[in-house]
N, C-alpha and C. Protein backbone atom coordinates (compact mmCIF):
# COMPACT_ATOMS: atom_id res chain seq x y z
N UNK A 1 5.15 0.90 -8.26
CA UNK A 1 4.96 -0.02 -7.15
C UNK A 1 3.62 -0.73 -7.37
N UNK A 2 3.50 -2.15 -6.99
CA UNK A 2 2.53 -3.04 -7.39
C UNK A 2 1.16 -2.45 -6.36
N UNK A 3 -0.13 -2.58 -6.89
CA UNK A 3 -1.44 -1.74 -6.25
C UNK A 3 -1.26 -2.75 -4.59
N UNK A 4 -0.82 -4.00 -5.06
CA UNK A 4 -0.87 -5.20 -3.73
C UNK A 4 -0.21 -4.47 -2.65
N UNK A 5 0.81 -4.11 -2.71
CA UNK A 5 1.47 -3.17 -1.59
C UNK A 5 1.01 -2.38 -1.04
N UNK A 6 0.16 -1.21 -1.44
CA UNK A 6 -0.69 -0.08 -0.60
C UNK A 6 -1.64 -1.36 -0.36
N UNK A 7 -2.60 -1.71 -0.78
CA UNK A 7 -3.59 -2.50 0.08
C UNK A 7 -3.37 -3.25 1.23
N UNK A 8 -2.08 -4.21 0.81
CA UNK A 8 -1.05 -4.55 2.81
C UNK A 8 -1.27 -3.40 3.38
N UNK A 9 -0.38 -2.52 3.04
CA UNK A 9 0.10 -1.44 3.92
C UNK A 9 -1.41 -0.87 4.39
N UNK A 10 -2.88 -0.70 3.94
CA UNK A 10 -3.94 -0.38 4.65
C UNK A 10 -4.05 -1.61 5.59
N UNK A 11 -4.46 -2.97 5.19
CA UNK A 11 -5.12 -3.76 5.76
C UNK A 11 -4.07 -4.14 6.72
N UNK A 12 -2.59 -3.72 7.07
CA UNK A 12 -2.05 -3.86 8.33
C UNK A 12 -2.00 -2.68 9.33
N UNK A 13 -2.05 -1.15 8.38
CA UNK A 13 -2.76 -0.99 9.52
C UNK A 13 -4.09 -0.53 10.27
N UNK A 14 -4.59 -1.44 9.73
CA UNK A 14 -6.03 -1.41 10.19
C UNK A 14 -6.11 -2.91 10.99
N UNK A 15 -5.02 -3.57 10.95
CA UNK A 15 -5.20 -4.61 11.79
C UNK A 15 -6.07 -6.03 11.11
N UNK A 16 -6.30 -5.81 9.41
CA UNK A 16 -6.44 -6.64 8.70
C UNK A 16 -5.79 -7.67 8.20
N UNK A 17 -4.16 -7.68 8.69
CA UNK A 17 -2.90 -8.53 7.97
C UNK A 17 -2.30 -8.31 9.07
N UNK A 18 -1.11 -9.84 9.43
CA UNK A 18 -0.47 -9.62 10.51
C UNK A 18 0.55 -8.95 10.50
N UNK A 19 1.90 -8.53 11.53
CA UNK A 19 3.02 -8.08 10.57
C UNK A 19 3.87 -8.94 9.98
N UNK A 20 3.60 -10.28 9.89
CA UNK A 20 4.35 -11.14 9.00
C UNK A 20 3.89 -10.72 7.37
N UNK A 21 2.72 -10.68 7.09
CA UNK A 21 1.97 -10.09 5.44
C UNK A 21 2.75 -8.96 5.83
N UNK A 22 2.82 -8.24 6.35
CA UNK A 22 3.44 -6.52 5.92
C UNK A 22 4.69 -6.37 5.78
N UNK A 23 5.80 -7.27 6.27
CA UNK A 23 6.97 -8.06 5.86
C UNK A 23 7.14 -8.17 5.16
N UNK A 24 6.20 -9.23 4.55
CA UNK A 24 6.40 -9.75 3.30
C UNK A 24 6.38 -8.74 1.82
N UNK A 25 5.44 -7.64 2.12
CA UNK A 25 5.96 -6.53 1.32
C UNK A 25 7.14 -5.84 1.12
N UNK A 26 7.42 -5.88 2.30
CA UNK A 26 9.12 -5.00 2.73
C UNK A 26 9.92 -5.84 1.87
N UNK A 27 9.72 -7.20 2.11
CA UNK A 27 10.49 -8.28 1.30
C UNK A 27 10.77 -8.03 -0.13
N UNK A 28 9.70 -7.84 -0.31
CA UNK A 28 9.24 -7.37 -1.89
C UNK A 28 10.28 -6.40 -2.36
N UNK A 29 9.38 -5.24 -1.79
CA UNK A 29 10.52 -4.12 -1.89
C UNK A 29 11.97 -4.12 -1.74
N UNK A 30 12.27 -4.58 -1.26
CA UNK A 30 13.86 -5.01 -1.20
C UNK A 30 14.13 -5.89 -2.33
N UNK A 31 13.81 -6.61 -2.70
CA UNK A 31 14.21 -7.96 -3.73
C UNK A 31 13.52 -7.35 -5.04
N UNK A 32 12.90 -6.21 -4.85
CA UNK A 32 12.96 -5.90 -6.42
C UNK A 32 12.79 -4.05 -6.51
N UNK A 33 13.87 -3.80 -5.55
CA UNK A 33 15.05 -2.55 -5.72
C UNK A 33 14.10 -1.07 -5.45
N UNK A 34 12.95 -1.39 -5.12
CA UNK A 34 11.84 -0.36 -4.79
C UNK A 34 12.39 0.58 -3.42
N UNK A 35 12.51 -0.11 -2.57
CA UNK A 35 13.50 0.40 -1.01
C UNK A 35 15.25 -0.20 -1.21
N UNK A 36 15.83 0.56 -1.11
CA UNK A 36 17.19 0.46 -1.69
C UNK A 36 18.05 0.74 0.21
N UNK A 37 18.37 0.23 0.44
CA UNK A 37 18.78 -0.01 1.97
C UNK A 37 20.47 -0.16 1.69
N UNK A 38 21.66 0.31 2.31
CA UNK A 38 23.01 -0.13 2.35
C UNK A 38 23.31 -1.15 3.43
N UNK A 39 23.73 -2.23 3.57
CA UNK A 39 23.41 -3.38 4.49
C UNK A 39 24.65 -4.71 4.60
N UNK A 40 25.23 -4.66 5.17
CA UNK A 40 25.67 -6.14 4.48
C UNK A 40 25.18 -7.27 5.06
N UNK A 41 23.91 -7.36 5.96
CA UNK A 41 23.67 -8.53 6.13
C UNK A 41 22.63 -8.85 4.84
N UNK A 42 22.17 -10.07 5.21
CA UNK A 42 20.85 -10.24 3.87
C UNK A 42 19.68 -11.40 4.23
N UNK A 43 19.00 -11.56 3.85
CA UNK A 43 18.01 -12.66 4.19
C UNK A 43 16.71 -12.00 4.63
N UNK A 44 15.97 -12.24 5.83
CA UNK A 44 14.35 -12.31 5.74
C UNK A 44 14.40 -10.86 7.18
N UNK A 45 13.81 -10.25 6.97
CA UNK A 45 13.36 -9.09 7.84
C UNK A 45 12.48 -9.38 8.98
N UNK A 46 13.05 -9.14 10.26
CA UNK A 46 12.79 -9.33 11.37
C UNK A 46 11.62 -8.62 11.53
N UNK A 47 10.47 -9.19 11.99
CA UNK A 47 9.15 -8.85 12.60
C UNK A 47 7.85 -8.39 13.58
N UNK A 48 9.60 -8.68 14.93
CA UNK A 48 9.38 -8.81 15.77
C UNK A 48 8.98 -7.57 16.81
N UNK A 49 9.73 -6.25 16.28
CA UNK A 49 9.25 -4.95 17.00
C UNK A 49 8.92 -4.03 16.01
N UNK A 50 8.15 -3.75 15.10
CA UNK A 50 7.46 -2.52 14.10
C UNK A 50 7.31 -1.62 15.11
N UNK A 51 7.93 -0.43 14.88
CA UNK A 51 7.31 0.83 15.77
C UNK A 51 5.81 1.13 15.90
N UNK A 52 4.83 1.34 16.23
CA UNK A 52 3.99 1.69 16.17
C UNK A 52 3.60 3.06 15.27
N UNK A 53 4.55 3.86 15.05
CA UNK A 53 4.26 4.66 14.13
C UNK A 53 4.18 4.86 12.62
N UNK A 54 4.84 3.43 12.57
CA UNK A 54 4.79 3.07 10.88
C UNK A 54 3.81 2.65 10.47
N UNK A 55 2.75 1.95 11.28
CA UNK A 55 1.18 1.78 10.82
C UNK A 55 0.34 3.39 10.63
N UNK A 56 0.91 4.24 11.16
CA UNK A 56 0.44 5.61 10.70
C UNK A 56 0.86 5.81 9.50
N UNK A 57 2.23 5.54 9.06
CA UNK A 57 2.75 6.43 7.66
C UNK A 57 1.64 5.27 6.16
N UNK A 58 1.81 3.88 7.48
CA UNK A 58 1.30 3.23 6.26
C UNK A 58 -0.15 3.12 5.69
N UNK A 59 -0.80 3.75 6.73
CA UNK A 59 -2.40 3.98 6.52
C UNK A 59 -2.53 5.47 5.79
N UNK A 60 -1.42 6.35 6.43
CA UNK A 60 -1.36 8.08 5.45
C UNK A 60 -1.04 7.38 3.91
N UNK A 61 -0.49 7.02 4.02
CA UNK A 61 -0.11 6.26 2.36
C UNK A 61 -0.97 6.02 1.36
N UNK A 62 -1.15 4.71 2.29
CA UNK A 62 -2.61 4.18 1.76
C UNK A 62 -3.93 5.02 1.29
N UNK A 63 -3.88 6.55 2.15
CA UNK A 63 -4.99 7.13 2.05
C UNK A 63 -4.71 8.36 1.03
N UNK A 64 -3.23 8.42 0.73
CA UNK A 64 -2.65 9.24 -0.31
C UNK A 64 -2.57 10.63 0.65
N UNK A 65 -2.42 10.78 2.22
CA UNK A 65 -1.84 11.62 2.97
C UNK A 65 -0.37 12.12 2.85
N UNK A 66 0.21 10.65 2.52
CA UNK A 66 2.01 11.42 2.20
C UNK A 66 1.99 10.80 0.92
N UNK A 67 3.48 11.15 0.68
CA UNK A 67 3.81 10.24 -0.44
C UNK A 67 4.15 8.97 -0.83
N UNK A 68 4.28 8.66 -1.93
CA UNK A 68 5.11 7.25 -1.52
C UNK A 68 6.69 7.28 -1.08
N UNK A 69 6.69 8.23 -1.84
CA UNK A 69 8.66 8.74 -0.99
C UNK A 69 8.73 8.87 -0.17
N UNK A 70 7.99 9.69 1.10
CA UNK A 70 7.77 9.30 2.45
C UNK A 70 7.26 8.20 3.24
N UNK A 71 6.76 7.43 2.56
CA UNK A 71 6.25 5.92 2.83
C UNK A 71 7.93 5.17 2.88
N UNK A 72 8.59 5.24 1.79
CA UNK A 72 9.39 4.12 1.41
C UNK A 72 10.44 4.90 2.29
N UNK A 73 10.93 6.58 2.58
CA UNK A 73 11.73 6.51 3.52
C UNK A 73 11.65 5.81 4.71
N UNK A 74 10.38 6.61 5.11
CA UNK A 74 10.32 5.88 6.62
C UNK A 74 10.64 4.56 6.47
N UNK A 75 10.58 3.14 5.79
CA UNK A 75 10.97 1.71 5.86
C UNK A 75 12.56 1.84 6.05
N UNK A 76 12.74 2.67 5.01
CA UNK A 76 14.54 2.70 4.82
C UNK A 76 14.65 3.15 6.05
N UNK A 77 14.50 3.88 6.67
CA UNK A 77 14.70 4.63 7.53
C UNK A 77 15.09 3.05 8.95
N UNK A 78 13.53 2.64 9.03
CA UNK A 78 13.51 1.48 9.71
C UNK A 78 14.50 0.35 9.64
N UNK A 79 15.12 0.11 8.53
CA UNK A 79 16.02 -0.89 7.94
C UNK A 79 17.14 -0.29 8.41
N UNK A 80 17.28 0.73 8.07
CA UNK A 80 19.16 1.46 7.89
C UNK A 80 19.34 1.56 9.37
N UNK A 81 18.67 2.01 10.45
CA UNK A 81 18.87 2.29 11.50
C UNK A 81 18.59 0.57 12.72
N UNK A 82 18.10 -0.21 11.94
CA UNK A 82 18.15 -1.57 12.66
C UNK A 82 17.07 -1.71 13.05
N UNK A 83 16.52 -1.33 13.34
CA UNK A 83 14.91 -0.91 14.56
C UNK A 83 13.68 -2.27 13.29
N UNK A 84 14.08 -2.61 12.25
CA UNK A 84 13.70 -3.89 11.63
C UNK A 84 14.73 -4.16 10.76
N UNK A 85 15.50 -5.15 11.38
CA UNK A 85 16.59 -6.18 10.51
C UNK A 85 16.73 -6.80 9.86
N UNK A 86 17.54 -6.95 8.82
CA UNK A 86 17.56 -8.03 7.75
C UNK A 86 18.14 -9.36 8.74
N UNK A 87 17.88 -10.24 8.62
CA UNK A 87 18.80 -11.71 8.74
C UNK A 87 19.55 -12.10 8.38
């Protein structure tokens, strides 16, 4: 995974990047097979409600508290269950 990704994932949540930049990672991850999601819709990932607890997994991350396998579930997790949508 590219170093650019953990540094989003700190500087959003630390409130350094909006959640449109932290999106745009998810984006990433999706379009180049890093978070692997089953889906049939497709297009741009909705922004609009991030749980509040995913800025925790993503700052534990960042700080090498979990893993990245627990980083990238929890997204899947977020994706597969709808709670942030593809378009």
């Amino acid at each position: 995974m590219p170093s650019w990704i953990r540094n989003n994932a700190e500087w959003w949540a630390t409130g350094k990047i909006n959640d449109s930049a932290f999106v745009s990672g998810i984006e990433f991850m999706l379009e180049n097979n890093i978070i692997m999601v089953s889906t049939t819709s497709s297009g741009n990932i909705s922004d609009d409600e991030i749980p509040e607890w995913i800025r925790n997994n993503a700052h534990w991350w960042s700080q090498d508290l979990i893993s990245e396998d627990e980083f990238i579930n929890s997204l899947e997790y977020l994706i597969r269950e709808g709670i942030i949508t593809i378009k």
